[in-house]
N, C-alpha and C. Protein backbone atom coordinates (compact mmCIF):
# COMPACT_ATOMS: atom_id res chain seq x y z
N UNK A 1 -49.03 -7.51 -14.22
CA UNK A 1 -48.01 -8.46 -13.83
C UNK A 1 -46.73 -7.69 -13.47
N UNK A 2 -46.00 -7.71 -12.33
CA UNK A 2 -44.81 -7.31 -11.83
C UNK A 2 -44.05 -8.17 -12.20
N UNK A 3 -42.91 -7.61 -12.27
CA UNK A 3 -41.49 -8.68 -12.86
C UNK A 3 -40.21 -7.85 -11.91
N UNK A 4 -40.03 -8.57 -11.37
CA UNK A 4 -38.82 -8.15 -10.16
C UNK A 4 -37.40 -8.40 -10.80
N UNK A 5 -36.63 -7.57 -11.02
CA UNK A 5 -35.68 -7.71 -12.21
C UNK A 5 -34.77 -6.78 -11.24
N UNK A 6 -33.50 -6.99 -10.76
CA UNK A 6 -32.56 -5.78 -10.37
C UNK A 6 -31.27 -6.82 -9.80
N UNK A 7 -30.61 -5.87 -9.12
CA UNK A 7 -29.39 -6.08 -9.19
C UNK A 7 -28.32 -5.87 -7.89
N UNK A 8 -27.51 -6.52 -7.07
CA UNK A 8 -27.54 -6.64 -5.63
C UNK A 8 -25.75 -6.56 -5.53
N UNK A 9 -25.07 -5.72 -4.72
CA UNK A 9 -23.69 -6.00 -4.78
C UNK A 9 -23.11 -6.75 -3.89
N UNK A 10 -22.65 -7.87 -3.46
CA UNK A 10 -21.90 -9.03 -2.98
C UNK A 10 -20.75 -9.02 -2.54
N UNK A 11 -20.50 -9.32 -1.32
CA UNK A 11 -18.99 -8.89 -0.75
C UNK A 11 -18.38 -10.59 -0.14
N UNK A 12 -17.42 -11.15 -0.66
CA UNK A 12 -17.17 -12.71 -0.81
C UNK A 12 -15.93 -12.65 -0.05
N UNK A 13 -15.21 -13.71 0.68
CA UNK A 13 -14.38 -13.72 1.32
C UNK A 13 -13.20 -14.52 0.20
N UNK A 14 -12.24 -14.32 -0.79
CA UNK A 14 -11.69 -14.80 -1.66
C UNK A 14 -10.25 -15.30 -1.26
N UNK A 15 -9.81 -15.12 0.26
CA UNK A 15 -8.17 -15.16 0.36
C UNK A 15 -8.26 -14.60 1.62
N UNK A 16 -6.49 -14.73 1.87
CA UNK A 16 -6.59 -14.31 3.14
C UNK A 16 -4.82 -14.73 3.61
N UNK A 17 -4.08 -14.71 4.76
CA UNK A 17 -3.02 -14.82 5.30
C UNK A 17 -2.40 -13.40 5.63
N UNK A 18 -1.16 -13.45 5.71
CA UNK A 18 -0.36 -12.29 7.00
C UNK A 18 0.25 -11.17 6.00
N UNK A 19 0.45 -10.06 6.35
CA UNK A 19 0.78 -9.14 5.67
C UNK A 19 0.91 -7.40 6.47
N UNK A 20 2.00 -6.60 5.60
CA UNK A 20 2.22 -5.59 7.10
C UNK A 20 0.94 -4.60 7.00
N UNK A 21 0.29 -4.08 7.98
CA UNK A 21 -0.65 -3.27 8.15
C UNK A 21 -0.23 -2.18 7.92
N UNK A 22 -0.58 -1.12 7.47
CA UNK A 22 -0.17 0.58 7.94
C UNK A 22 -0.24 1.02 8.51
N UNK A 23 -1.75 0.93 9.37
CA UNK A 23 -2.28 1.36 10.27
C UNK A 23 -1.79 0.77 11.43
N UNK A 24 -1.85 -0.85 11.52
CA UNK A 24 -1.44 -0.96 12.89
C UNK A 24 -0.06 -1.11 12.84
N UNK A 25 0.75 -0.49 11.84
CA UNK A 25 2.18 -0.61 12.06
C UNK A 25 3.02 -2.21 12.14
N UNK A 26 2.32 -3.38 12.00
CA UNK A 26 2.94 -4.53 12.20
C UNK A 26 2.44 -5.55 11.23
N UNK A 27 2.92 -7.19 11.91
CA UNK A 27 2.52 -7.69 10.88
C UNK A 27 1.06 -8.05 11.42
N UNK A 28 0.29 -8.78 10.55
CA UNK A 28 -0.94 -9.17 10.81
C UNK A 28 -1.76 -9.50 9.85
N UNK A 29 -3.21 -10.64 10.40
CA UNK A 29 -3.52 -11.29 9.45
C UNK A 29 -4.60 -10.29 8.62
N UNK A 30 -4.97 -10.71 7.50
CA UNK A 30 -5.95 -10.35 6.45
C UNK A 30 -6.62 -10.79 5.33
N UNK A 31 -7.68 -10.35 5.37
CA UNK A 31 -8.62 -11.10 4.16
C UNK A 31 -8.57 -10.30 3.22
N UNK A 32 -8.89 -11.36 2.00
CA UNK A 32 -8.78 -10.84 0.52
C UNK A 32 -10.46 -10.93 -0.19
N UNK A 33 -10.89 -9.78 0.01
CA UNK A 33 -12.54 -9.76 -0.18
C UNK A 33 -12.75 -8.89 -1.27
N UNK A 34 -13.50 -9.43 -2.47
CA UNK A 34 -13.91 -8.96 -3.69
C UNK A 34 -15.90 -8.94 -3.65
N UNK A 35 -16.12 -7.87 -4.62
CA UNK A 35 -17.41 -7.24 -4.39
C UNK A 35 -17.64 -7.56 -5.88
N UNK A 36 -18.60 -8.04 -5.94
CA UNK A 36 -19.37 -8.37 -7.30
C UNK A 36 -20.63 -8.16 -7.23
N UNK A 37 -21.08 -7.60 -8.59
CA UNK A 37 -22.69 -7.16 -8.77
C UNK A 37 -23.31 -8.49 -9.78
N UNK A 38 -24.13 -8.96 -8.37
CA UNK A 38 -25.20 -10.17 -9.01
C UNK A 38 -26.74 -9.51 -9.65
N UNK A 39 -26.79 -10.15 -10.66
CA UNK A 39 -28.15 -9.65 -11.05
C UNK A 39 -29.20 -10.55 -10.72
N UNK A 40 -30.50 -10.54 -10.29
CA UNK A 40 -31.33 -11.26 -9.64
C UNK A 40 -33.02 -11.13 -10.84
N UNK A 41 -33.76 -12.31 -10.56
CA UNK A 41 -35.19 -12.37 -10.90
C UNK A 41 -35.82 -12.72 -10.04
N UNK A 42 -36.76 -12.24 -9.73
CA UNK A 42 -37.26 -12.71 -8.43
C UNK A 42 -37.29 -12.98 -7.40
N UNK A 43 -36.04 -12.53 -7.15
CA UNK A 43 -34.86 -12.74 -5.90
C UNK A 43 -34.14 -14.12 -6.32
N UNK A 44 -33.91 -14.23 -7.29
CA UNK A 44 -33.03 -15.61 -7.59
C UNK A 44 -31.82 -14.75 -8.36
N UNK A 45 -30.73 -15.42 -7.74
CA UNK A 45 -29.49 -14.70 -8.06
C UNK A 45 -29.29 -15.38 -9.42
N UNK A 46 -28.88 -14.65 -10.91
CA UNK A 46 -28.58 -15.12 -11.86
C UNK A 46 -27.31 -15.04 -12.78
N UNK A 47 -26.55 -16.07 -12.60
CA UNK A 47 -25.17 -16.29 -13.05
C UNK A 47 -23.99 -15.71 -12.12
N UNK A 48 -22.68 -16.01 -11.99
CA UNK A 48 -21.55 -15.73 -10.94
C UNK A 48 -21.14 -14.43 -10.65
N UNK A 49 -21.89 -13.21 -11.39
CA UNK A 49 -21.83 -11.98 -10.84
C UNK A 49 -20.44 -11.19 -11.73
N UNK A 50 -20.54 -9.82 -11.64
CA UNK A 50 -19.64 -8.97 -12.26
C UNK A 50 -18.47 -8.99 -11.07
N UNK A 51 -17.16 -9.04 -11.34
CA UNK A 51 -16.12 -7.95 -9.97
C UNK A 51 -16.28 -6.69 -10.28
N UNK A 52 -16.46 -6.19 -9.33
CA UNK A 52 -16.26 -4.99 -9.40
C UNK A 52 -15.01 -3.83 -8.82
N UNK A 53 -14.60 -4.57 -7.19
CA UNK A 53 -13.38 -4.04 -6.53
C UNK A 53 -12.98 -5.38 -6.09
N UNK A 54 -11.96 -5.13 -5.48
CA UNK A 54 -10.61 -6.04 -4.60
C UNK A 54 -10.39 -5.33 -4.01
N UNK A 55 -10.05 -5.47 -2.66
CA UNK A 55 -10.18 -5.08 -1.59
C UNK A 55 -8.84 -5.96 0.06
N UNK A 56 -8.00 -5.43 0.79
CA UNK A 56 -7.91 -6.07 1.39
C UNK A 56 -8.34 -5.75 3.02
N UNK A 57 -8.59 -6.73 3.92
CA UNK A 57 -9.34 -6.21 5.68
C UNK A 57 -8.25 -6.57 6.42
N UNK A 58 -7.76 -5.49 7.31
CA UNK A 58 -7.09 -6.13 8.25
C UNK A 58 -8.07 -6.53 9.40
N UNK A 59 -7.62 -7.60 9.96
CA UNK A 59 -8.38 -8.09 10.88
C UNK A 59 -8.19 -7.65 12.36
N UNK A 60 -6.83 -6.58 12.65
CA UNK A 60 -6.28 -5.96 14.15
C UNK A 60 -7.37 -5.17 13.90
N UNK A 61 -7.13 -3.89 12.69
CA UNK A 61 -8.20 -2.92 13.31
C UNK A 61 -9.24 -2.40 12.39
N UNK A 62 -9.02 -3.52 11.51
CA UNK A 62 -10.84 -3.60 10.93
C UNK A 62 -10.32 -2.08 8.86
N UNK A 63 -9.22 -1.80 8.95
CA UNK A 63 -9.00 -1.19 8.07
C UNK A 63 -9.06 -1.75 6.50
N UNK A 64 -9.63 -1.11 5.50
CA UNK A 64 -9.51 -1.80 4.15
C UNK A 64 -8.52 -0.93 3.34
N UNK A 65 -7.53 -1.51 2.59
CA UNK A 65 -7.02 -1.27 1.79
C UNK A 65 -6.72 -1.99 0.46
N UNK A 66 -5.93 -0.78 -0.56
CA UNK A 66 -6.07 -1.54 -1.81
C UNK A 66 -4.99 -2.88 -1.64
N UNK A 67 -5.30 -3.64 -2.89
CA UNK A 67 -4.42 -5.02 -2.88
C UNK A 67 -3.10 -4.85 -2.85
N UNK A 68 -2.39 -3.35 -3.67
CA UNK A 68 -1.15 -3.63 -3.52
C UNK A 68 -0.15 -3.22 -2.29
N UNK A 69 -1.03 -3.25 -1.23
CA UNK A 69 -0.57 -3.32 0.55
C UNK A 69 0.28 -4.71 0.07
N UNK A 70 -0.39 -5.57 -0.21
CA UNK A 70 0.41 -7.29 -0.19
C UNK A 70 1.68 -7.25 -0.43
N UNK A 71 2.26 -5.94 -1.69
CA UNK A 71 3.50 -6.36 -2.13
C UNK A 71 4.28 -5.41 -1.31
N UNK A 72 4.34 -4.78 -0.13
CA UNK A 72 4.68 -3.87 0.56
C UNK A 72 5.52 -4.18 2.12
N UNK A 73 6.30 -3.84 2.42
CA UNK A 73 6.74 -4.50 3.63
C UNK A 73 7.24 -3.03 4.59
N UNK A 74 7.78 -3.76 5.88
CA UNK A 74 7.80 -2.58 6.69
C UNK A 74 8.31 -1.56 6.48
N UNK A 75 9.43 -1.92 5.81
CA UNK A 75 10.90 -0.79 5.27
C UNK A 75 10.36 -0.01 4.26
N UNK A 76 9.16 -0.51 3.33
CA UNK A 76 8.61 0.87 2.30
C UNK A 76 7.94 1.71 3.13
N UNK A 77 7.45 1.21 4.04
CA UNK A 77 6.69 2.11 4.83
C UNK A 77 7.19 3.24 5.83
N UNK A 78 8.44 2.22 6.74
CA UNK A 78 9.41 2.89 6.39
C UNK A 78 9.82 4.30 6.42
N UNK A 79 10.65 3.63 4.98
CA UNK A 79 10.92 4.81 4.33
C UNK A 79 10.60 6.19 3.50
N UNK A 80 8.68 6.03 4.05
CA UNK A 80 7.66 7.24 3.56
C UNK A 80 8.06 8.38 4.71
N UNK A 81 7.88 7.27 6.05
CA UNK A 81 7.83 8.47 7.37
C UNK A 81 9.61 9.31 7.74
N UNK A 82 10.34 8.40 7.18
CA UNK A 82 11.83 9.13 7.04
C UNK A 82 12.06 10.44 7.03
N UNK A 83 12.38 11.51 7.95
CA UNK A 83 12.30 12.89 7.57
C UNK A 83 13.57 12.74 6.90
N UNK A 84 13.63 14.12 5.79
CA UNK A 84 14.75 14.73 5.07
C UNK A 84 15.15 15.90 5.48
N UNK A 85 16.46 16.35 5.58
CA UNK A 85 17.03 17.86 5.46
C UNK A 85 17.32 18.77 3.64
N UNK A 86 16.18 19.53 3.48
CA UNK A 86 16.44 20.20 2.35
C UNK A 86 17.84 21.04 2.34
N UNK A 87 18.41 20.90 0.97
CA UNK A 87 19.86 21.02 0.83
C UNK A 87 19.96 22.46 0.89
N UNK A 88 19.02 23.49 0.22
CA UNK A 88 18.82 24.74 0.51
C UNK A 88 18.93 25.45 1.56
N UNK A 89 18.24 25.24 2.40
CA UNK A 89 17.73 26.20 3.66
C UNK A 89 17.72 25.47 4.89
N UNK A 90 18.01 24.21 4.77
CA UNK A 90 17.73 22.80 5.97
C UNK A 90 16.82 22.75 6.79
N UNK A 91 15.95 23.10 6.44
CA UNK A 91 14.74 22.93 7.08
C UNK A 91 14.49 21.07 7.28
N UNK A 92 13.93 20.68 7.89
CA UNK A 92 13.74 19.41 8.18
C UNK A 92 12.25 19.13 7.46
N UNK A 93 11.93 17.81 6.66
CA UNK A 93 10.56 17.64 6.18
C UNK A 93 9.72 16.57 6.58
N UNK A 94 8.85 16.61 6.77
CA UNK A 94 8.17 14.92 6.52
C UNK A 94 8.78 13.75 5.43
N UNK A 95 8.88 12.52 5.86
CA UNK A 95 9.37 11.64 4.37
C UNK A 95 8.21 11.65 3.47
N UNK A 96 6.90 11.65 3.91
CA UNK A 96 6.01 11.48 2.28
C UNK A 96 5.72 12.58 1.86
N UNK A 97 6.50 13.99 2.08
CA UNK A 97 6.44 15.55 1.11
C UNK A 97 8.04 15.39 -0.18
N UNK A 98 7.69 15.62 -1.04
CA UNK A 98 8.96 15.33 -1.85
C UNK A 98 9.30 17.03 -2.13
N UNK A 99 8.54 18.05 -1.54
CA UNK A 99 8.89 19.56 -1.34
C UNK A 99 8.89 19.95 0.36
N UNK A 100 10.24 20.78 -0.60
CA UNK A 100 10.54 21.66 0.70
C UNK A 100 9.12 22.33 2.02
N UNK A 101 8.58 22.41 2.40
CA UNK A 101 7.51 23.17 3.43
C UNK A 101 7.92 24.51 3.44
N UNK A 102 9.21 24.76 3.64
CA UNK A 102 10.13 26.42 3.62
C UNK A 102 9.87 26.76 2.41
N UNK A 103 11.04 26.74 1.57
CA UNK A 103 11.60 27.05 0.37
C UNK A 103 10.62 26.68 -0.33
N UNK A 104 9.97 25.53 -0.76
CA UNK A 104 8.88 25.10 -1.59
C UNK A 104 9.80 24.39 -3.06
N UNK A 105 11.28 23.99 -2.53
CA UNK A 105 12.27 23.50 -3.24
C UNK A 105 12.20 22.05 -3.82
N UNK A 106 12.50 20.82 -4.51
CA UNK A 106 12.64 19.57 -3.94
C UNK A 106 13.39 19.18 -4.95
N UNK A 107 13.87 17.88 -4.07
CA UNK A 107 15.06 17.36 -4.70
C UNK A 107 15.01 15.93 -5.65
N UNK A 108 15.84 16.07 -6.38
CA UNK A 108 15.49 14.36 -7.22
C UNK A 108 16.04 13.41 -6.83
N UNK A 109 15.20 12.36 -6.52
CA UNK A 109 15.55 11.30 -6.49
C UNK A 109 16.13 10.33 -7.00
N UNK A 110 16.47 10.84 -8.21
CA UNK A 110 17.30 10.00 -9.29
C UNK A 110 18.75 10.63 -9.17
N UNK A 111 19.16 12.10 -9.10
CA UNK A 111 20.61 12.27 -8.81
C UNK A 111 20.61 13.32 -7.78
N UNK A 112 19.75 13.67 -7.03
CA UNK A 112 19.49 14.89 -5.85
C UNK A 112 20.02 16.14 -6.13
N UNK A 113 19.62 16.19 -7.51
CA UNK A 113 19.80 17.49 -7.76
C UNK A 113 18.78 18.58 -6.92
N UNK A 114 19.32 19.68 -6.32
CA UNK A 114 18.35 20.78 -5.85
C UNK A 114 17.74 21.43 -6.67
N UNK A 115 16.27 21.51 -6.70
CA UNK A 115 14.92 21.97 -8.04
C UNK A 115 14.10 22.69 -7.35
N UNK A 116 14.42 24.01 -8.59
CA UNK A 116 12.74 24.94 -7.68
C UNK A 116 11.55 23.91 -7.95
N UNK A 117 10.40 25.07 -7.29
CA UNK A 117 9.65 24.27 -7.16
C UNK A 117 8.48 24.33 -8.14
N UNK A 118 8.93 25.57 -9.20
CA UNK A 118 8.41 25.43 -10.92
C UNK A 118 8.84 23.96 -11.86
N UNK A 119 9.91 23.73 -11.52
CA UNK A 119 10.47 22.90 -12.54
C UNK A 119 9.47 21.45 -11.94
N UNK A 120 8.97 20.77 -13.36
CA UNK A 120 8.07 19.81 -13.32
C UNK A 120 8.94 18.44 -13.55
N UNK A 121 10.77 18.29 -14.06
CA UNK A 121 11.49 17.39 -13.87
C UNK A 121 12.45 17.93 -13.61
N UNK A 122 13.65 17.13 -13.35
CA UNK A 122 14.78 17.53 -12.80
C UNK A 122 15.57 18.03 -13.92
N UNK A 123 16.36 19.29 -13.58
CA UNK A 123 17.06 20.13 -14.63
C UNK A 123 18.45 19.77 -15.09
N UNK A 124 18.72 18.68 -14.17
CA UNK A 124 19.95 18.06 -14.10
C UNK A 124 19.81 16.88 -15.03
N UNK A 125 19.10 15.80 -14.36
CA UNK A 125 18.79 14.41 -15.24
C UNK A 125 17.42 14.29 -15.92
N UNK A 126 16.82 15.33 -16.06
CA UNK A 126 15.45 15.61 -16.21
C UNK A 126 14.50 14.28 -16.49
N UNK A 127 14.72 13.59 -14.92
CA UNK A 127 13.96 12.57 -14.63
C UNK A 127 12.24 13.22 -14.21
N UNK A 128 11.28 12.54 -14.69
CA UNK A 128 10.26 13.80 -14.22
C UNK A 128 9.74 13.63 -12.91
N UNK A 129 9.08 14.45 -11.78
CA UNK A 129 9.20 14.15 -10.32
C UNK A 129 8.84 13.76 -9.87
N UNK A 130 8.72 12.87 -8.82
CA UNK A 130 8.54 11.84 -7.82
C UNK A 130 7.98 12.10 -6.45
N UNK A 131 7.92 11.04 -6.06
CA UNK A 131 8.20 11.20 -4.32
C UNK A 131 9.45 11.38 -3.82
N UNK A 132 9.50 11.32 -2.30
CA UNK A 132 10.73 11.54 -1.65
C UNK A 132 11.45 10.47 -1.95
N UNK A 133 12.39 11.03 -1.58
CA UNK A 133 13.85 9.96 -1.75
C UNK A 133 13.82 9.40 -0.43
């Protein structure tokens, strides 16, 4: 006697409305799709299934990201790509490096103090380190 006993993962459409993309840089719509593991007998699905992820789709260009895209708007985003001038050597940086590229320096974001790039908080407010400012 065979007994067909296993277990199948499920991708559900749970939500959905407008929100800023990363990828496509704007606003746009998206679904709120969660993945749950149903367990099955016989191919009969049994009981409402485990969650397992959350998930959100943009619908411009098909990208998934995590849920907390939702609480995010253009200006955080923003303010990742913002280049900085290091106070050291002025080299110019990317906004999402919180170190120098030159010097290998970076600065705090809590009082911009200038920090080698040993020190693991700031030596000034010894806030411990971050991203860019």
């Amino acid at each position: 006697m065979f007994i067909f006993w296993g277990s199948t993962n499920k991708t559900k459409c749970v939500g959905g409305g407008v929100f800023y993309c990363p990828a496509c840089r704007g606003q746009t719509n998206y679904s709120l799709i969660r993945v749950s593991r149903h367990s099955h007998l016989y191919f009969i699905t049994l009981g409402s299934g485990t969650p397992l992820a959350e998930y959100v789709n943009c619908h411009s260009c098909g990208g998934q990201f995590h849920t907390e895209t939702l609480s995010k708007d253009a200006a955080w985003y923003e303010s990742l790509q913002r280049p900085w001038e290091c106070p050291s050597c002025k080299n110019q940086n990317p906004g999402n490096n919180d170190e120098c590229l030159k010097c290998h320096r970076w600065v705090c974001g809590n009082c911009r103090y200038d920090n080698p790039s040993t020190a693991r908080e700031c030596l000034r407010c010894r806030t411990t380190r971050g991203g860019a400012f």
